[in-house]
ModelCIF file with pLDDT and N, C-alpha, C, O atoms, coordinates in Angstrom:
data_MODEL
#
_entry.id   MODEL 
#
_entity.id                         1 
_entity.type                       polymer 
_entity.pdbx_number_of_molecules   1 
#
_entity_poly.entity_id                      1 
_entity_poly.type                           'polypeptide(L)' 
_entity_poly.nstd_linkage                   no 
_entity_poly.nstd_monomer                   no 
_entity_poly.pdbx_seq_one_letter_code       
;(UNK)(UNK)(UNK)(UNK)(UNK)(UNK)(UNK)(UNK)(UNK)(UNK)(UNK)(UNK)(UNK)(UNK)(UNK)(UNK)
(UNK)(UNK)(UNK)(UNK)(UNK)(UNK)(UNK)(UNK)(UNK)(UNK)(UNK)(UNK)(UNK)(UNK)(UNK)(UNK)
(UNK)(UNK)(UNK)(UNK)(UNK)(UNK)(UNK)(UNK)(UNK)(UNK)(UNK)(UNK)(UNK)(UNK)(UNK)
;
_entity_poly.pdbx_seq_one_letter_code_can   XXXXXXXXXXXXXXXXXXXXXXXXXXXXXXXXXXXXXXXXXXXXXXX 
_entity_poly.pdbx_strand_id                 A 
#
loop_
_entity_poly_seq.entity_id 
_entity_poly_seq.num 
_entity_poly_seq.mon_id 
_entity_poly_seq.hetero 
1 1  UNK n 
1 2  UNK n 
1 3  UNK n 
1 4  UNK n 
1 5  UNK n 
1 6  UNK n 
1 7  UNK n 
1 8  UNK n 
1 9  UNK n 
1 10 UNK n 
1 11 UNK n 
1 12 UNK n 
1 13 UNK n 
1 14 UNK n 
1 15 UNK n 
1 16 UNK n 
1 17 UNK n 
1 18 UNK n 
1 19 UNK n 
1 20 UNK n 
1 21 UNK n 
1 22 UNK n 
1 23 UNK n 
1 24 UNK n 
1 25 UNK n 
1 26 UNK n 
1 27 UNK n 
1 28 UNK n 
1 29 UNK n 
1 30 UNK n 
1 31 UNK n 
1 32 UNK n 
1 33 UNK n 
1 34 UNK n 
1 35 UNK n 
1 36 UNK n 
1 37 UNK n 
1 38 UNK n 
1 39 UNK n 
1 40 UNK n 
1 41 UNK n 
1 42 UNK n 
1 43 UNK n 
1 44 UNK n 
1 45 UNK n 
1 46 UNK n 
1 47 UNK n 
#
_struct_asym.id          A 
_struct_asym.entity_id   1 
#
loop_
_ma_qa_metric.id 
_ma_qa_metric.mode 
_ma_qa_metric.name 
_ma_qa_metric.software_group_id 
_ma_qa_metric.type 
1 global pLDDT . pLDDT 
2 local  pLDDT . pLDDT 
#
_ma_qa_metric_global.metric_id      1 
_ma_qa_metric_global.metric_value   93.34 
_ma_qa_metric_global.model_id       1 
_ma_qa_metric_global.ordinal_id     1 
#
loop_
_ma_qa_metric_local.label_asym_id 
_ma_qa_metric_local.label_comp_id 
_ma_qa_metric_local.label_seq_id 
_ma_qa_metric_local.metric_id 
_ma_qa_metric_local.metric_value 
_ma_qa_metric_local.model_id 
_ma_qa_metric_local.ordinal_id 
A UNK 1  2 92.00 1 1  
A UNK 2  2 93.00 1 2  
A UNK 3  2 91.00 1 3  
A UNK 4  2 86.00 1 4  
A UNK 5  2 89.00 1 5  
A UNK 6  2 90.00 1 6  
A UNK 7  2 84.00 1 7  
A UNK 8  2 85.00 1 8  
A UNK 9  2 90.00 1 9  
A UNK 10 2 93.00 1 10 
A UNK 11 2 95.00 1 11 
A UNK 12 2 96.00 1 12 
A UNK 13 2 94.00 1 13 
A UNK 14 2 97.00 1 14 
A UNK 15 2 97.00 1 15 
A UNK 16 2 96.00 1 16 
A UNK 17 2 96.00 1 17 
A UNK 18 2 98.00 1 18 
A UNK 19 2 98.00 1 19 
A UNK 20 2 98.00 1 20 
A UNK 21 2 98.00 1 21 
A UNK 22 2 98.00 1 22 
A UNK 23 2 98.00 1 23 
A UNK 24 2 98.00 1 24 
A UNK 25 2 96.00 1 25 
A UNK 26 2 93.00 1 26 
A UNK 27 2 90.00 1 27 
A UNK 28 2 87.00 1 28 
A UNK 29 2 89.00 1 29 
A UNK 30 2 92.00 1 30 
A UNK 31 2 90.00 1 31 
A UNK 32 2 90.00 1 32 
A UNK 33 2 91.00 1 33 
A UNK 34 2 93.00 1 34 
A UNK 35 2 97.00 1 35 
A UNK 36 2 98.00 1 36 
A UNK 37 2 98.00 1 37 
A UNK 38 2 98.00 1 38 
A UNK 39 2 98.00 1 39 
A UNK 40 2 98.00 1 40 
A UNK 41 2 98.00 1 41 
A UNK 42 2 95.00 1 42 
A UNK 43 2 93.00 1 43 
A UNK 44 2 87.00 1 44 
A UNK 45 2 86.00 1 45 
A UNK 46 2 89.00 1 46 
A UNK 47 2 91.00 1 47 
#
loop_
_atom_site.group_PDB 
_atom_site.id 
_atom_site.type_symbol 
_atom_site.label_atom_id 
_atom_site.label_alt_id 
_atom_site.label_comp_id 
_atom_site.label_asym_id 
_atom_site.label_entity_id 
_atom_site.label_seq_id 
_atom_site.pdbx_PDB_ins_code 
_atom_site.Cartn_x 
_atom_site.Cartn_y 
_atom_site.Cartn_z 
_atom_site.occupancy 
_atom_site.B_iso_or_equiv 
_atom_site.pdbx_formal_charge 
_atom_site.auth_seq_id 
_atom_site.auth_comp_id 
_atom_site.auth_asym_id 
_atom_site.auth_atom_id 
_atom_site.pdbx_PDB_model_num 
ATOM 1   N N  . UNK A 1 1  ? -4.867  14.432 -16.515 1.00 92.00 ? 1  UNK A N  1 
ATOM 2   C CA . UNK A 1 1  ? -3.886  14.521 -17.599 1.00 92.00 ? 1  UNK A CA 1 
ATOM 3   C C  . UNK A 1 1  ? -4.585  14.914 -18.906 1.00 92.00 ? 1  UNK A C  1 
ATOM 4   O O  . UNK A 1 1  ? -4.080  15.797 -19.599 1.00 92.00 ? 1  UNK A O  1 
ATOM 5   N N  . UNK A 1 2  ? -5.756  14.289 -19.292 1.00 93.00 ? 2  UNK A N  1 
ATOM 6   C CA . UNK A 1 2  ? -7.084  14.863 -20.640 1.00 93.00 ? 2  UNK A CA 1 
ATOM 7   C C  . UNK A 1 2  ? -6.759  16.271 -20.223 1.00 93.00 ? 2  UNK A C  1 
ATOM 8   O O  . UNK A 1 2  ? -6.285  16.852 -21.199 1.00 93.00 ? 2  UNK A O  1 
ATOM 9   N N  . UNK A 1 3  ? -6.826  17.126 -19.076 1.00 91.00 ? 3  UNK A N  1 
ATOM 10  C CA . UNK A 1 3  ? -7.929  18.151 -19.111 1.00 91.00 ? 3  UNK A CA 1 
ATOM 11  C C  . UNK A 1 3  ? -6.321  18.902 -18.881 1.00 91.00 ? 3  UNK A C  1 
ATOM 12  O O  . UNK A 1 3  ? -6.525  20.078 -18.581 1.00 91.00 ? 3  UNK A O  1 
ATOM 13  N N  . UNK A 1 4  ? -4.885  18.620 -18.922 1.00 86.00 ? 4  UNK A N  1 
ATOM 14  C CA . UNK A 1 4  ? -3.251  19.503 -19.160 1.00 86.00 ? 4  UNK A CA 1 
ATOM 15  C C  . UNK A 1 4  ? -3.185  19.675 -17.527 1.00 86.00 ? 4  UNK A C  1 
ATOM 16  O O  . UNK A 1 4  ? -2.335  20.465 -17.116 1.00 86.00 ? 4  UNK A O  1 
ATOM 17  N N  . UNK A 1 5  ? -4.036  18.983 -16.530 1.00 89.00 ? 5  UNK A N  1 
ATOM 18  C CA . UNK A 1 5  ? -3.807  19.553 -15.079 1.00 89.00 ? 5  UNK A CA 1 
ATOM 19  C C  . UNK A 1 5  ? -2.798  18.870 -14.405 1.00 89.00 ? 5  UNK A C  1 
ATOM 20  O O  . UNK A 1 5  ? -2.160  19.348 -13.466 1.00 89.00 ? 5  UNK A O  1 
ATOM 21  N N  . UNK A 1 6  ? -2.572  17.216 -15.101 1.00 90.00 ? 6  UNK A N  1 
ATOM 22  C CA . UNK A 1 6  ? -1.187  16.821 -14.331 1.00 90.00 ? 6  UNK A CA 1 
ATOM 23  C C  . UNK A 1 6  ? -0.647  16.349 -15.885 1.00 90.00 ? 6  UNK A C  1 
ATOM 24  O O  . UNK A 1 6  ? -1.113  16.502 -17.014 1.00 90.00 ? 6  UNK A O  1 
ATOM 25  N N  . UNK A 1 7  ? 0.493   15.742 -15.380 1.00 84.00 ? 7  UNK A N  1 
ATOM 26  C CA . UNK A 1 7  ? 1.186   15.292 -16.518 1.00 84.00 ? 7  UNK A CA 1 
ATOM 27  C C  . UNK A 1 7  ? 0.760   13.667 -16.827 1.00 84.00 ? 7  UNK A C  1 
ATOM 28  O O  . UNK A 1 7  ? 0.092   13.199 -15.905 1.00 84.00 ? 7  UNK A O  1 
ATOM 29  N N  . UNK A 1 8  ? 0.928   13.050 -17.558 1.00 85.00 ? 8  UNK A N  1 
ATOM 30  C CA . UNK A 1 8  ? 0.508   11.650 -17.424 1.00 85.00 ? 8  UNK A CA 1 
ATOM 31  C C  . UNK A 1 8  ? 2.063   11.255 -17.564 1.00 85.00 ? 8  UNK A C  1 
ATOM 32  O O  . UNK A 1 8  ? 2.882   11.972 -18.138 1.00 85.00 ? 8  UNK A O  1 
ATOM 33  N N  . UNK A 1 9  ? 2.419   9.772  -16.842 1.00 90.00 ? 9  UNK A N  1 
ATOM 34  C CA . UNK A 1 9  ? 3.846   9.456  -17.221 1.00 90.00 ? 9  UNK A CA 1 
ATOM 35  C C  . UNK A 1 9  ? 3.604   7.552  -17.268 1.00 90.00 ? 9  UNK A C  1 
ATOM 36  O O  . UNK A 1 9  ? 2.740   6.706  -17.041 1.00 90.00 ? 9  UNK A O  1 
ATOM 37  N N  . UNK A 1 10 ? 4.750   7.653  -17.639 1.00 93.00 ? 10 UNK A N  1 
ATOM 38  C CA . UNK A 1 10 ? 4.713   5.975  -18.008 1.00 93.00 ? 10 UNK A CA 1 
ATOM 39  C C  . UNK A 1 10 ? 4.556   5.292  -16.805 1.00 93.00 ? 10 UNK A C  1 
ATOM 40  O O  . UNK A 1 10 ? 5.164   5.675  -15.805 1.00 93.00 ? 10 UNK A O  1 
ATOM 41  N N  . UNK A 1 11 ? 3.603   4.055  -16.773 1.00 95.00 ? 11 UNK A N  1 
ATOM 42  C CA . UNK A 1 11 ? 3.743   3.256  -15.851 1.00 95.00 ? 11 UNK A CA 1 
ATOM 43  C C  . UNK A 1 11 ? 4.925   2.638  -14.674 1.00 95.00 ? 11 UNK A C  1 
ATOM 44  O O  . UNK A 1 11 ? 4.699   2.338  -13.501 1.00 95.00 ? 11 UNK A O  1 
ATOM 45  N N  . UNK A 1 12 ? 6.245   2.568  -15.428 1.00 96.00 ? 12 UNK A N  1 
ATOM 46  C CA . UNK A 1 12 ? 7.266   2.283  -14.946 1.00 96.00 ? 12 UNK A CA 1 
ATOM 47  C C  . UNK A 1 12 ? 7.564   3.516  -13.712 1.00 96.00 ? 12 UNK A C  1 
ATOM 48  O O  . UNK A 1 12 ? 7.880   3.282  -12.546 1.00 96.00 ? 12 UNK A O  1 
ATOM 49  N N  . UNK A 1 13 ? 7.379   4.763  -14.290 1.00 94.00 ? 13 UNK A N  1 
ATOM 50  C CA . UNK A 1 13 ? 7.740   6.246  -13.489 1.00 94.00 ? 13 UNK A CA 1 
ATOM 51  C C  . UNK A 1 13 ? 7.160   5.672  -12.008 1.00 94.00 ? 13 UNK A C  1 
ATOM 52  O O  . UNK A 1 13 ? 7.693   5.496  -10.913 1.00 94.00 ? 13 UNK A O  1 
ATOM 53  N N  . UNK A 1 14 ? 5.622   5.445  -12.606 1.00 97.00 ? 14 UNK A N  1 
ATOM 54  C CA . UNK A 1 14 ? 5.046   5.249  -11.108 1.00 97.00 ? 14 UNK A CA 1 
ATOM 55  C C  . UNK A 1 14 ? 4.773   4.218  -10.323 1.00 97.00 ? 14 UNK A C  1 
ATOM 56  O O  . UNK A 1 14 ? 3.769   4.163  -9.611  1.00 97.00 ? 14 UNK A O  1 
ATOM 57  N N  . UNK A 1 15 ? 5.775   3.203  -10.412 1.00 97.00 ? 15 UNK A N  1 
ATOM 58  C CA . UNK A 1 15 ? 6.272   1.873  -10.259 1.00 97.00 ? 15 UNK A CA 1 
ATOM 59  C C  . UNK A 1 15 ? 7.608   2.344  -9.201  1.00 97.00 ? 15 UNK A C  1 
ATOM 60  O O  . UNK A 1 15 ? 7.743   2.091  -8.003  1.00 97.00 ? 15 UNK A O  1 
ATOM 61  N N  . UNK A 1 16 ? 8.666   3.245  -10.277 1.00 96.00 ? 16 UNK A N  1 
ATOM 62  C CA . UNK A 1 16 ? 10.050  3.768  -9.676  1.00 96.00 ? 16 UNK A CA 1 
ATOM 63  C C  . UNK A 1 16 ? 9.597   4.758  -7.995  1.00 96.00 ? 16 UNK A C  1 
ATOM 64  O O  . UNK A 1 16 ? 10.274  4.887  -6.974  1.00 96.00 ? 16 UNK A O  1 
ATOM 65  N N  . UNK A 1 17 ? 8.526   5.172  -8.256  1.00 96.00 ? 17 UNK A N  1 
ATOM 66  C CA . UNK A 1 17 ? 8.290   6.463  -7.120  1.00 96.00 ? 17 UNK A CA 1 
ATOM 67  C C  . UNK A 1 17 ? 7.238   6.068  -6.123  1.00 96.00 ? 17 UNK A C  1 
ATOM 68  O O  . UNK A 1 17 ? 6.925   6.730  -5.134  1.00 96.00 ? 17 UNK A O  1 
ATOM 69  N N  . UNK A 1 18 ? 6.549   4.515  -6.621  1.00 98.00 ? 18 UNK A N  1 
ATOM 70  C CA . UNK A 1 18 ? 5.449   4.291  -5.248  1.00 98.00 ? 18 UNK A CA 1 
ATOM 71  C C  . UNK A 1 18 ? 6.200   4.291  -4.201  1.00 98.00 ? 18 UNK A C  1 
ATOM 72  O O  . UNK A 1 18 ? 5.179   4.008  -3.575  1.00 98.00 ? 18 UNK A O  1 
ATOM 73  N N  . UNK A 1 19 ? 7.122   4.340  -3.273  1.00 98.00 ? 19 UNK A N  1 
ATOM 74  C CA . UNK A 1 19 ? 7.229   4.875  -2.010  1.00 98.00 ? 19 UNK A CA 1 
ATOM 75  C C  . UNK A 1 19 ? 7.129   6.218  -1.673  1.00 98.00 ? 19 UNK A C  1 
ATOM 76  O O  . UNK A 1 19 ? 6.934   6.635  -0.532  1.00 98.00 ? 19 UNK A O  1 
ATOM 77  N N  . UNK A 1 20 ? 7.264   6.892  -2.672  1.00 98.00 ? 20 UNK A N  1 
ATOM 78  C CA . UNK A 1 20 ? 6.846   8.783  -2.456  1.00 98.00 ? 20 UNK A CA 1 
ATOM 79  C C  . UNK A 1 20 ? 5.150   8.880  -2.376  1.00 98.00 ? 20 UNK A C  1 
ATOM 80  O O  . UNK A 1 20 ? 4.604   9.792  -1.756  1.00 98.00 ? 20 UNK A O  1 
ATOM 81  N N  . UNK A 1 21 ? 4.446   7.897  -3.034  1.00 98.00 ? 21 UNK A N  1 
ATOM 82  C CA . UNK A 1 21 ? 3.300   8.242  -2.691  1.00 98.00 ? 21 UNK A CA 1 
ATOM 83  C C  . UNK A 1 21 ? 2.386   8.020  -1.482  1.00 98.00 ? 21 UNK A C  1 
ATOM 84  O O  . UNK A 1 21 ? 2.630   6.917  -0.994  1.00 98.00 ? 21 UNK A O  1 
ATOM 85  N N  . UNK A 1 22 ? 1.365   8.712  -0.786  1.00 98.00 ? 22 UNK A N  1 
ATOM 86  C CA . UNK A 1 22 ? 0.618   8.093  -0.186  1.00 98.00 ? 22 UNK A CA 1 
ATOM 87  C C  . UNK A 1 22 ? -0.990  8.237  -0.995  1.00 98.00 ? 22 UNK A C  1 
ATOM 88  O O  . UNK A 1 22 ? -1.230  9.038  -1.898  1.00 98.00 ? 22 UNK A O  1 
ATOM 89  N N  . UNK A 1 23 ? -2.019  7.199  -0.378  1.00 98.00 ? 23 UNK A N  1 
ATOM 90  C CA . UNK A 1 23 ? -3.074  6.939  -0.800  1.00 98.00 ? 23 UNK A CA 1 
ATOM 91  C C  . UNK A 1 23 ? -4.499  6.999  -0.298  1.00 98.00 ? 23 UNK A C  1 
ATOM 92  O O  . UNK A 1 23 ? -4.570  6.184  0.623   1.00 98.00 ? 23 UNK A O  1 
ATOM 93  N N  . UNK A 1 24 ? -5.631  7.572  -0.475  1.00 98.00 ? 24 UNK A N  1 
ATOM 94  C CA . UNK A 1 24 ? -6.850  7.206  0.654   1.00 98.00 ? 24 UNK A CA 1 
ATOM 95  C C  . UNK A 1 24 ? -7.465  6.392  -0.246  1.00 98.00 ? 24 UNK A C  1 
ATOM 96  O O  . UNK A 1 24 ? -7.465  6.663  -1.446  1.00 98.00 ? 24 UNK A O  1 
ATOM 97  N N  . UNK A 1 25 ? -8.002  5.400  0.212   1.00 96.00 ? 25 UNK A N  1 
ATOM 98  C CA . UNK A 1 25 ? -9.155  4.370  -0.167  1.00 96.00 ? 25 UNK A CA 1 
ATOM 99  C C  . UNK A 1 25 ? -10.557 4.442  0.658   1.00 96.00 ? 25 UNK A C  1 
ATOM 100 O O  . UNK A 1 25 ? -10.799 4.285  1.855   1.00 96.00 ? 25 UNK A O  1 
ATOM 101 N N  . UNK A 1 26 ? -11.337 4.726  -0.398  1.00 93.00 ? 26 UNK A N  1 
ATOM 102 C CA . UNK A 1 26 ? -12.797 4.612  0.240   1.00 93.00 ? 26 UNK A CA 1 
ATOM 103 C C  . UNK A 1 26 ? -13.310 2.982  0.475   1.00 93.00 ? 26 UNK A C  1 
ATOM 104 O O  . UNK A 1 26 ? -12.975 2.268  -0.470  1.00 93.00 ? 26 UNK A O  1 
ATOM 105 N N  . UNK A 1 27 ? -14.027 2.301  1.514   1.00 90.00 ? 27 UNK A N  1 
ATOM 106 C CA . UNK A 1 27 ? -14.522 1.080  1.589   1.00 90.00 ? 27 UNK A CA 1 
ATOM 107 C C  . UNK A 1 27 ? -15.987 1.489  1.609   1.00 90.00 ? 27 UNK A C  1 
ATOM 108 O O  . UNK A 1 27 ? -16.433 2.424  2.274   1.00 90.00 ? 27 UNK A O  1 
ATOM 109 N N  . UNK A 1 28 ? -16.875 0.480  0.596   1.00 87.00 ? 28 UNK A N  1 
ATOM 110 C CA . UNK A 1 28 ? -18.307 0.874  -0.001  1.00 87.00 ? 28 UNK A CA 1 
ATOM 111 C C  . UNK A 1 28 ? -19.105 -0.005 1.324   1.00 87.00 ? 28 UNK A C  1 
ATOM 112 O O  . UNK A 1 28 ? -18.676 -0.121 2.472   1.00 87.00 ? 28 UNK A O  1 
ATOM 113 N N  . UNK A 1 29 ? -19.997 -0.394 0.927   1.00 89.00 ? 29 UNK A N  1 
ATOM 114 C CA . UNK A 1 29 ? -21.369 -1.145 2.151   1.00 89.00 ? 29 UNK A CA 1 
ATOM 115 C C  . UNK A 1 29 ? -20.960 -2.335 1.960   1.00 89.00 ? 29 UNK A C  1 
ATOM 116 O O  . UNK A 1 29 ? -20.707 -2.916 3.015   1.00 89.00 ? 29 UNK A O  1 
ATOM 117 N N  . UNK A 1 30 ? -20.762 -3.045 0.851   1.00 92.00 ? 30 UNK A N  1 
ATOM 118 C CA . UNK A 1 30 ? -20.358 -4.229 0.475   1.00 92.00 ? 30 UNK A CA 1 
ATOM 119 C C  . UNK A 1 30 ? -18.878 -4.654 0.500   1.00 92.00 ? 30 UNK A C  1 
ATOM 120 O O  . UNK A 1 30 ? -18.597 -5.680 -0.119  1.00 92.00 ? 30 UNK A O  1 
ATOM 121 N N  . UNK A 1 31 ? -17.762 -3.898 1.227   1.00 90.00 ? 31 UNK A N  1 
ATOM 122 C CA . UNK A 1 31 ? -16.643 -3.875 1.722   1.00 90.00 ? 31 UNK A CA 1 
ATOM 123 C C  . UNK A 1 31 ? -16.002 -4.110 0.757   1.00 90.00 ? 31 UNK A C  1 
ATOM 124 O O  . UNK A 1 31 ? -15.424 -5.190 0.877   1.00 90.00 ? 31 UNK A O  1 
ATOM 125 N N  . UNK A 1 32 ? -15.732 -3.407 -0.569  1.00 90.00 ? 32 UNK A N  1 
ATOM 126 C CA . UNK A 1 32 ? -15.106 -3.125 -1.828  1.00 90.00 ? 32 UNK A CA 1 
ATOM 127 C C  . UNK A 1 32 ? -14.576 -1.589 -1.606  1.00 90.00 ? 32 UNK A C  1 
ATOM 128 O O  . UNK A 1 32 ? -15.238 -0.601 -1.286  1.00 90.00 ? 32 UNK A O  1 
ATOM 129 N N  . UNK A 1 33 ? -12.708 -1.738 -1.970  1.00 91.00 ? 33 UNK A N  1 
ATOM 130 C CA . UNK A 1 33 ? -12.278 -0.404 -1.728  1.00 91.00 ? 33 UNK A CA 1 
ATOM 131 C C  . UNK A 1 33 ? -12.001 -0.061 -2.881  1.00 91.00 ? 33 UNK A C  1 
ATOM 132 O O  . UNK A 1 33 ? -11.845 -0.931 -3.738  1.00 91.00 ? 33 UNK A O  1 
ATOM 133 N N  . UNK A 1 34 ? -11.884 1.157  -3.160  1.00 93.00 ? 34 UNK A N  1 
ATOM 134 C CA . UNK A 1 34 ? -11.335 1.976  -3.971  1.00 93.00 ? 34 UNK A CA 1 
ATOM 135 C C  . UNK A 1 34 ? -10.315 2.893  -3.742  1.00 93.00 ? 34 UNK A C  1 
ATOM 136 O O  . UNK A 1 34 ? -10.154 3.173  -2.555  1.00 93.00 ? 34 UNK A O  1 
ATOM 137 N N  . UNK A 1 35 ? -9.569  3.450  -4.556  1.00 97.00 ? 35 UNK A N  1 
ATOM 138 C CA . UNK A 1 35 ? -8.270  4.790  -3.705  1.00 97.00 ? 35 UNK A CA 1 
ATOM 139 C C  . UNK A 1 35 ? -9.390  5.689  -4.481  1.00 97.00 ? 35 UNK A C  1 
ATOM 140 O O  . UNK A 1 35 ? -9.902  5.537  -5.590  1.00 97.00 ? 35 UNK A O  1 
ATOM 141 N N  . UNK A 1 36 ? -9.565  6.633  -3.524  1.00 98.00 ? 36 UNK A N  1 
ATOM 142 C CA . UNK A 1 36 ? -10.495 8.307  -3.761  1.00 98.00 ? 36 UNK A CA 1 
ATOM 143 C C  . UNK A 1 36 ? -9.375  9.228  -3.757  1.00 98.00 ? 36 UNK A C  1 
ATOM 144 O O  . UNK A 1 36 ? -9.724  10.255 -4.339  1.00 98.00 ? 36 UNK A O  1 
ATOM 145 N N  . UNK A 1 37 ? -7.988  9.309  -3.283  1.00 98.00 ? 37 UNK A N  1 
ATOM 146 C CA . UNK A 1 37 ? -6.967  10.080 -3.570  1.00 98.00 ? 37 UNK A CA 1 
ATOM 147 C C  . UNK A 1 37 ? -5.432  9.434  -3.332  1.00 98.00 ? 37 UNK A C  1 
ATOM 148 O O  . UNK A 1 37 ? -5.054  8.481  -2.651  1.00 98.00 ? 37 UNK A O  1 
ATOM 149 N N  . UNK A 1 38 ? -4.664  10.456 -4.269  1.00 98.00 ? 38 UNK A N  1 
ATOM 150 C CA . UNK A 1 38 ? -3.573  10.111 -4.402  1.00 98.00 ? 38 UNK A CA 1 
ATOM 151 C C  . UNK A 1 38 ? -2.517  11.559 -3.890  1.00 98.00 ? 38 UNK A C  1 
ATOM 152 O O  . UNK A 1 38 ? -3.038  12.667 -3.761  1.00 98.00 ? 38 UNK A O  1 
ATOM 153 N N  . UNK A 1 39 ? -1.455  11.403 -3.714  1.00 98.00 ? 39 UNK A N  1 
ATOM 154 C CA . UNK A 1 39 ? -0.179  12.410 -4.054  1.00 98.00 ? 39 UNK A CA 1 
ATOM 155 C C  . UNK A 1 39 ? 1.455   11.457 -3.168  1.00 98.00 ? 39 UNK A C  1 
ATOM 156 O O  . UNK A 1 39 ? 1.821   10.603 -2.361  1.00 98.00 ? 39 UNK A O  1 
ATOM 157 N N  . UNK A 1 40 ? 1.844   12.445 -4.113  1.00 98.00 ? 40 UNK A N  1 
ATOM 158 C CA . UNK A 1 40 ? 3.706   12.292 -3.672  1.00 98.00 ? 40 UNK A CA 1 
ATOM 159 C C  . UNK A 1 40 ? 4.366   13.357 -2.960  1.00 98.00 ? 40 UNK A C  1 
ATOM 160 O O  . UNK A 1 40 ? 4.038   14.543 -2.924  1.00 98.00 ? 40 UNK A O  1 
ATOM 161 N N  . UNK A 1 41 ? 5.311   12.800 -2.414  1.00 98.00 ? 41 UNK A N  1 
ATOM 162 C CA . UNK A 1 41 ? 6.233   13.243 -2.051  1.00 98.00 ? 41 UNK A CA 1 
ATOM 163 C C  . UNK A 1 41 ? 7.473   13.269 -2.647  1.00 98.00 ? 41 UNK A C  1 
ATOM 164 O O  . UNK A 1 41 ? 8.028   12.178 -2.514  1.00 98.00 ? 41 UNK A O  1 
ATOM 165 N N  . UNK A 1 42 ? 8.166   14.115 -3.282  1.00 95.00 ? 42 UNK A N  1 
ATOM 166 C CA . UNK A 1 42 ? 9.528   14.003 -3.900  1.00 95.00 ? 42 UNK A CA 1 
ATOM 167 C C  . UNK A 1 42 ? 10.863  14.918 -3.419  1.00 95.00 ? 42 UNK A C  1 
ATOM 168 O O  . UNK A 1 42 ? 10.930  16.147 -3.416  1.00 95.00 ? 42 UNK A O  1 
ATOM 169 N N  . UNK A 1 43 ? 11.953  13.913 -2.996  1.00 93.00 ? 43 UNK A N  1 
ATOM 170 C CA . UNK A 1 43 ? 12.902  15.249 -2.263  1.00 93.00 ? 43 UNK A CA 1 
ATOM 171 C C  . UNK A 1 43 ? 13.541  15.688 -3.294  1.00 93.00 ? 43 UNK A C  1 
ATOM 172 O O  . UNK A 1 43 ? 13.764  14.836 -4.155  1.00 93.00 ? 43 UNK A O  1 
ATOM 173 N N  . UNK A 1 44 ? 13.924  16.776 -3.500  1.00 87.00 ? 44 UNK A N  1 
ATOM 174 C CA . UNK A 1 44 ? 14.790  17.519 -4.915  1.00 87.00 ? 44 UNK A CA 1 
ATOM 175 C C  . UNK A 1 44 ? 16.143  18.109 -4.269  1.00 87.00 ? 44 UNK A C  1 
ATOM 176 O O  . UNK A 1 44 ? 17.148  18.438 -4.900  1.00 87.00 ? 44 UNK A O  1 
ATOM 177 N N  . UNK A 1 45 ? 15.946  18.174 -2.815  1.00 86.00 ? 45 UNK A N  1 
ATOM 178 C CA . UNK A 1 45 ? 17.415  18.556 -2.308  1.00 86.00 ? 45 UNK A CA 1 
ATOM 179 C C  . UNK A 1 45 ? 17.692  18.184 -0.647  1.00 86.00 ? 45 UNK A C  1 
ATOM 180 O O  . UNK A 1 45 ? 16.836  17.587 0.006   1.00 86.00 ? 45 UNK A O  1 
ATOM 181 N N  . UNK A 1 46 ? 18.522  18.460 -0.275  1.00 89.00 ? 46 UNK A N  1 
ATOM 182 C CA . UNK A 1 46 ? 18.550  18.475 1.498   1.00 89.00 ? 46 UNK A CA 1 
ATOM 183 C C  . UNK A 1 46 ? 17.681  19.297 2.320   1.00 89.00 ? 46 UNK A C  1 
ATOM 184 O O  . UNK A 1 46 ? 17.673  19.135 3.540   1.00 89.00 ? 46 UNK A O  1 
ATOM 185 N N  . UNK A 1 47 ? 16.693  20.470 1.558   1.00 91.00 ? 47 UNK A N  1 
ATOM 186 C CA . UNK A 1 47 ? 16.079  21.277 2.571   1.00 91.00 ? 47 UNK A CA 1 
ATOM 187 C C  . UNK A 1 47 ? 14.471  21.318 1.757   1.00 91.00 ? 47 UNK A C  1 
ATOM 188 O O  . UNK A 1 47 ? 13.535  21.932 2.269   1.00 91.00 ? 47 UNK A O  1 
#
């Protein structure tokens, strides 16, 4: 969002839409995860 490549939106937005997203989480040596990626899914119509 710094660098104009996504949009940044309010917390709530992405509260309303966590079921459109899915997530990967990396697990380290010491079995601490992190999410390494994100994206959504959004339907805008029937097709």
């Amino acid at each position: 969002a710094v660098e104009g490549i996504l949009i940044s939106k309010d917390a709530v937005d992405y509260y309303e839409a966590v079921q459109e997203f899915m997530v990967v989480e990396r697990t380290d040596e010491r079995g601490s995860t992190a999410l390494v990626g994100c994206g959504a899914l959004h339907i805008m119509w029937e097709d």
